[in-house]
Protein backbone atom coordinates (compact mmCIF):
# COMPACT_ATOMS: atom_id res chain seq x y z
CA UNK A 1 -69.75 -84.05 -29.03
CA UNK A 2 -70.98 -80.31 -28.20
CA UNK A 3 -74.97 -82.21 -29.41
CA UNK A 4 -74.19 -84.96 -26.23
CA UNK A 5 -73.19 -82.43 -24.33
CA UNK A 6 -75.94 -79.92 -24.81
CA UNK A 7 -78.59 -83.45 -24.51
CA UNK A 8 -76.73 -84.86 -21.85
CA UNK A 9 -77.33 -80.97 -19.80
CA UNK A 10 -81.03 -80.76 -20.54
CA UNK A 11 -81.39 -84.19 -19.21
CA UNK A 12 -80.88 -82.96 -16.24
CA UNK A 13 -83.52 -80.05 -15.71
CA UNK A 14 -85.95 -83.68 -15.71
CA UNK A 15 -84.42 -84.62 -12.63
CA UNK A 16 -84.60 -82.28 -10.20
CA UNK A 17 -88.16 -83.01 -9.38
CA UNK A 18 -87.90 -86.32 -9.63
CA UNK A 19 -87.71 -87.06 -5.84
CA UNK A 20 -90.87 -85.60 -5.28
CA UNK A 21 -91.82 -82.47 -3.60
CA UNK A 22 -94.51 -80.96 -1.14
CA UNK A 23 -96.64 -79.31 -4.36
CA UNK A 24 -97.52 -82.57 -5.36
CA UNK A 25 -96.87 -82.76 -9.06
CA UNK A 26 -94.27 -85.32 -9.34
CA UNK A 27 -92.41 -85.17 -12.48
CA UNK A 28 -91.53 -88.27 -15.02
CA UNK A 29 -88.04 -89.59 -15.19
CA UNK A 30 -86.14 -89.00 -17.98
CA UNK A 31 -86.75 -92.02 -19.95
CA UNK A 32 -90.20 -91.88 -19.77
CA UNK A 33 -90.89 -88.97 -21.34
CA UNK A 34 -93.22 -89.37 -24.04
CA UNK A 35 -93.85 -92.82 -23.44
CA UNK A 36 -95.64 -92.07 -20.28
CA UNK A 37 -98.53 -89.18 -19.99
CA UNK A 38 -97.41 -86.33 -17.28
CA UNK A 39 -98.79 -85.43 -14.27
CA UNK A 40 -99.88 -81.73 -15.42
CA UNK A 41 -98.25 -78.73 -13.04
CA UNK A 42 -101.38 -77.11 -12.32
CA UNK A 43 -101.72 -73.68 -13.55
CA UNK A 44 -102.24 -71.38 -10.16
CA UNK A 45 -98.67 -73.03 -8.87
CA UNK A 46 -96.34 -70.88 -11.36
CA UNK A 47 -96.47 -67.16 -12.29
CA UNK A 48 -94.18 -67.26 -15.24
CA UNK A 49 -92.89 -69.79 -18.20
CA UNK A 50 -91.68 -72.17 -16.21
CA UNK A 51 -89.03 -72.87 -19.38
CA UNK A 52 -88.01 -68.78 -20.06
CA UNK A 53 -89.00 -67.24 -16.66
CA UNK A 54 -91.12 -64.98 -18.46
CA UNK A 55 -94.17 -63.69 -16.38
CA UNK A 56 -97.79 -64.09 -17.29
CA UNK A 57 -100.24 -62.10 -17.62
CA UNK A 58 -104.11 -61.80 -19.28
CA UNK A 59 -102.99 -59.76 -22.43
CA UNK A 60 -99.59 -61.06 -23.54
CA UNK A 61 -98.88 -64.24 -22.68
CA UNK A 62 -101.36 -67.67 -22.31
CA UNK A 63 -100.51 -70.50 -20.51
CA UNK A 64 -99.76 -74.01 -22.40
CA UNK A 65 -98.69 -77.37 -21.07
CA UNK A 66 -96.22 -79.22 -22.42
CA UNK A 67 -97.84 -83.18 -23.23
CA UNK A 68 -94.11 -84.46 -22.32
CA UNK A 69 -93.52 -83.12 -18.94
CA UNK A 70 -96.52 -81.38 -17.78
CA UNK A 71 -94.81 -78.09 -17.53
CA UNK A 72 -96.85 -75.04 -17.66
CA UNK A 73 -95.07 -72.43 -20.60
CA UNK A 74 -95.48 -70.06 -22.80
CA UNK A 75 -96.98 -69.70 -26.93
CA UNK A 76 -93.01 -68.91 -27.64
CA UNK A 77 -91.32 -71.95 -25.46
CA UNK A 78 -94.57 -74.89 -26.63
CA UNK A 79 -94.15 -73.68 -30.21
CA UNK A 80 -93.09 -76.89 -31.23
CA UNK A 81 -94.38 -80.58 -31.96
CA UNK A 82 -93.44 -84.13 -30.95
CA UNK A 83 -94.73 -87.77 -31.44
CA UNK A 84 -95.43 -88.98 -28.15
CA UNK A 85 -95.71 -92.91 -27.86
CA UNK A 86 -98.03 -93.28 -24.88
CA UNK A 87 -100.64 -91.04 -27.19
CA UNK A 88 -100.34 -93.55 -30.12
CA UNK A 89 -97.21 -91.58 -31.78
CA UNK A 90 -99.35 -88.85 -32.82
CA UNK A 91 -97.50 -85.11 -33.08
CA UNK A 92 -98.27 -83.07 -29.47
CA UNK A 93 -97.45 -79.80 -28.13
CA UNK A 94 -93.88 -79.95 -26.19
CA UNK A 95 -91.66 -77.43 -24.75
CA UNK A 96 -88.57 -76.65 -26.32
CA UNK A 97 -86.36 -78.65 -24.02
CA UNK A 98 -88.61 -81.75 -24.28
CA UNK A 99 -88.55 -81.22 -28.36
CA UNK A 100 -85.01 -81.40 -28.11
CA UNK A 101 -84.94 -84.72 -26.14
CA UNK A 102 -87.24 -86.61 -28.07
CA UNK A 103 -86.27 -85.63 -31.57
CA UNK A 104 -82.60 -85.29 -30.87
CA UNK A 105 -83.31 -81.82 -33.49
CA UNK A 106 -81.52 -79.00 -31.82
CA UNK A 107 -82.99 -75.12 -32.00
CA UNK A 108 -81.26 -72.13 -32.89
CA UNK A 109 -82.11 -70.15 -29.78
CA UNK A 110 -80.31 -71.62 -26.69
CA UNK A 111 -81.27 -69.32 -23.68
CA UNK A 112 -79.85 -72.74 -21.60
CA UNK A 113 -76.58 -71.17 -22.16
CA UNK A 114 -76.78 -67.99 -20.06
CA UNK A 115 -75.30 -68.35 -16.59
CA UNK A 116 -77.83 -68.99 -13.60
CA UNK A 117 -77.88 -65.65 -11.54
CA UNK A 118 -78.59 -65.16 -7.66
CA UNK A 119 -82.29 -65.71 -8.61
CA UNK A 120 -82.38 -68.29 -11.05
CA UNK A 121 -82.66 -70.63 -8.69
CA UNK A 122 -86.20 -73.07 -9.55
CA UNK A 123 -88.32 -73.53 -6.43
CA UNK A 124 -88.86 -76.92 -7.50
CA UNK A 125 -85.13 -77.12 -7.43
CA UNK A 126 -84.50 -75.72 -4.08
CA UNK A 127 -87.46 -76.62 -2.24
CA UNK A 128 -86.72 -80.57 -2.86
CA UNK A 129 -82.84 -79.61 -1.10
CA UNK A 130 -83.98 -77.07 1.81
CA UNK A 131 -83.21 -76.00 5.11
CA UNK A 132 -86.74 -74.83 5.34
CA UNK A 133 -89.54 -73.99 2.81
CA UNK A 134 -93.08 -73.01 3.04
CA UNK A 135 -95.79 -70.30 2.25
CA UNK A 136 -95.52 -67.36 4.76
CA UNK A 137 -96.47 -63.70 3.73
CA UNK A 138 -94.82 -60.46 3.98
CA UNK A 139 -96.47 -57.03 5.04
CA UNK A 140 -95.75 -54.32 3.64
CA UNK A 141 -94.25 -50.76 5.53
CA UNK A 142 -97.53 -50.64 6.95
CA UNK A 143 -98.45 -53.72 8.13
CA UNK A 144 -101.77 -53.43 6.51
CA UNK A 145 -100.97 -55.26 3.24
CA UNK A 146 -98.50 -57.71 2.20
CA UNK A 147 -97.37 -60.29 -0.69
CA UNK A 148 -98.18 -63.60 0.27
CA UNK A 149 -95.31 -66.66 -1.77
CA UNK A 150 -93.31 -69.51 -1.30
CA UNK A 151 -90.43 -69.26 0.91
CA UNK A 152 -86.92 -70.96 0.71
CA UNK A 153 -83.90 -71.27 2.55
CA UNK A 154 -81.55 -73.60 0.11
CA UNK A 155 -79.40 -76.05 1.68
CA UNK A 156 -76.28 -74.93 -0.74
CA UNK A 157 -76.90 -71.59 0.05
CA UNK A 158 -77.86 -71.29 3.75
CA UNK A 159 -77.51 -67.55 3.76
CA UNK A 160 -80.29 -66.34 1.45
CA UNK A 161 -84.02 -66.25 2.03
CA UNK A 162 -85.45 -66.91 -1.75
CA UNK A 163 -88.91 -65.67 -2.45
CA UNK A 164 -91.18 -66.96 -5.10
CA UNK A 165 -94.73 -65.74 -5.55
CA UNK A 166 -95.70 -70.13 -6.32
CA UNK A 167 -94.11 -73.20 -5.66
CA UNK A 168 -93.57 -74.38 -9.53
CA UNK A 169 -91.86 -71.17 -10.14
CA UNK A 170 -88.38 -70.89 -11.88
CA UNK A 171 -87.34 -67.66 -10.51
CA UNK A 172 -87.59 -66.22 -7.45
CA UNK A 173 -88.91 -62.67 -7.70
CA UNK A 174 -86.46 -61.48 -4.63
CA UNK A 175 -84.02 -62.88 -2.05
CA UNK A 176 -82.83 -61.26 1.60
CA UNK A 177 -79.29 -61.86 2.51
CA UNK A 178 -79.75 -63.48 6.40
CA UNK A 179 -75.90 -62.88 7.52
CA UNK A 180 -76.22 -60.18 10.32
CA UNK A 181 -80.08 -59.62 10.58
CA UNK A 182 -82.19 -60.42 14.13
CA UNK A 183 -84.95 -62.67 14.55
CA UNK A 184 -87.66 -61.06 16.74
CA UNK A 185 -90.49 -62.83 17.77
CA UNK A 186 -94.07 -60.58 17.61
CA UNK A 187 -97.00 -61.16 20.13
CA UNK A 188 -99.96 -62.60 18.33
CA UNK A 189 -102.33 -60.04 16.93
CA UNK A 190 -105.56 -61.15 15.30
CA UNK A 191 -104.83 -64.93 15.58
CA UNK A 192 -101.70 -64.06 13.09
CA UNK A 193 -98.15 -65.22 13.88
CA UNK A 194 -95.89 -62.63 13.29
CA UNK A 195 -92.11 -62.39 13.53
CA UNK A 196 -89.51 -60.16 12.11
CA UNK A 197 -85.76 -59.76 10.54
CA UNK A 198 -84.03 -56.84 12.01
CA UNK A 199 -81.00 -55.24 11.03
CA UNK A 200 -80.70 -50.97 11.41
CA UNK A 201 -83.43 -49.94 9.79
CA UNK A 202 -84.44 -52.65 7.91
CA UNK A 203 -87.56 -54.76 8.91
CA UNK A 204 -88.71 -57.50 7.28
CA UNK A 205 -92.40 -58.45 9.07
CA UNK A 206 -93.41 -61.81 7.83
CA UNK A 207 -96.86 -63.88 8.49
CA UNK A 208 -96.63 -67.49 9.47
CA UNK A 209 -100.18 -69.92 8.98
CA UNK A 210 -99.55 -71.76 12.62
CA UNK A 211 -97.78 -71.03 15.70
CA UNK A 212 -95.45 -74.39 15.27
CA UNK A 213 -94.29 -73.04 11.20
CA UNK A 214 -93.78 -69.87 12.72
CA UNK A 215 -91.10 -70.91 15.30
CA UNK A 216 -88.96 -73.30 12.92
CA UNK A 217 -88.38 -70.38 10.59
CA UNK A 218 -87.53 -68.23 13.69
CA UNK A 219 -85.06 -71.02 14.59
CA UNK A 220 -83.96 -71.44 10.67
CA UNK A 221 -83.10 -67.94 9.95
CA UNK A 222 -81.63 -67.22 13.70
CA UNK A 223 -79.46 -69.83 12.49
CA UNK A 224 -78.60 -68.42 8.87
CA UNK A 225 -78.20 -65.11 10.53
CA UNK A 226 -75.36 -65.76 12.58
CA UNK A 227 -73.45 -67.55 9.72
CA UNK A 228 -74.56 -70.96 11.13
CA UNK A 229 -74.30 -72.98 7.70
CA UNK A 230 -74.15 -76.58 8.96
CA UNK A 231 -76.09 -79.05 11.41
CA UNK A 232 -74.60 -79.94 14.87
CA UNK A 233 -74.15 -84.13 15.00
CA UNK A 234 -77.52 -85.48 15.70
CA UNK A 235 -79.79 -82.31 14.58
CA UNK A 236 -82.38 -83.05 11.76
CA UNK A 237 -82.76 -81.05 9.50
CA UNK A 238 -85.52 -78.78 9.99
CA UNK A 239 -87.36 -78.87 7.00
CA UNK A 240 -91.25 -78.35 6.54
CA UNK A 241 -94.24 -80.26 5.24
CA UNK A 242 -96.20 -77.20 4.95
């Protein structure tokens, strides 16, 4: 029973992106895993394993891609092999989870069983269930500099800006708690739109790529901010296509 169980949960981490989502790397349902080649996540839209949230980087870690579900991981989480049918049955590189699913072996190591925290959220995950996601930037003190990611306001958690530095990530670097800040909107300086959150003396000075973007997250987190978690009858959900 606890081998159904533990199949039964990594089933599940196949369907999340299964609806589709604005990066455009649709994943493969469940049951076609291995009998159907994966679109591949393309390697500049993650930062880290997208299986153990590890980062990467030029030294330590190389980027692999699981032939089941076209995730981009890590030497440690593609270190095993599976016979995939829609490559003639012949042994391929998978991901732990997919080696799990397809073999039905189980692993000794079993990070699945940690408990998510605040920023274990996936931006796949999130981004496919949002009040509003998109790229924006963020300057720095300064305003000179900045750290331009993927932004996310979850619908099942209406009250925390998530930031990811890509899309495909599985971790959010940071999050800002909304609940009490102000939204204050910037005049235009060299054809950026700029807007703020406010609260004592914390600023948060954020970039948006067009005028229209930059006035649904004003709305979104002006929202958030006053503890606003639900739509008024008829509203749409303001969600972007950026």
């Amino acid at each position: 029973q606890d081998a159904i169980d533990r199949k039964e949960k990594r089933s599940e981490t196949f369907k999340t992106a299964a609806h589709g989502l604005e990066t455009g790397t649709p994943a493969l349902k469940t049951e076609e895993l291995g009998r159907r080649a994966p679109q591949w996540v393309r390697d500049n839209l993650v930062t880290m394993c997208m299986r153990c949230k590890e980062p990467f980087n030029a030294i330590m870690r190389r980027r692999h891609h699981c032939r089941a579900c076209g995730y981009v991981v890590c030497a440690r989480c593609s270190d095993y092999k599976a016979e995939l049918q829609y490559d003639g049955n012949r042994l391929n590189r998978v991901c732990q989870e997919c080696y799990v699913f397809l073999t039905g072996h189980l692993v000794l190591e079993d990070r699945e069983g940690k408990h998510k925290g605040i920023l274990e959220k996936g931006a796949a995950e999130v981004s496919g269930k949002s009040l509003l996601c998109s790229s924006l930037q963020l300057l720095d003190k300064n305003g000179k500099g900045g750290t331009r990611g993927w932004f996310v306001i979850p619908q099942d958690d209406p009250l925390v800006l998530y930031i990811y530095a890509a899309p495909q990530d599985v971790r959010a670097h940071t999050s800002i708690p909304l609940l009490g800040y102000q939204v204050k909107d910037l005049p235009q300086g060299d054809s950026r739109h700029l807007f703020q959150l406010v609260q004592s003396r914390q600023v948060y000075t954020f970039v948006a790529d067009t005028e229209e973007l930059k006035q649904r997250w004003m709305r979104t987190m002006a929202r958030s901010a006053a503890g606003i978690t639900h739509l008024e009858e008829g509203e749409d959900m303001d969600s972007s296509d950026e």
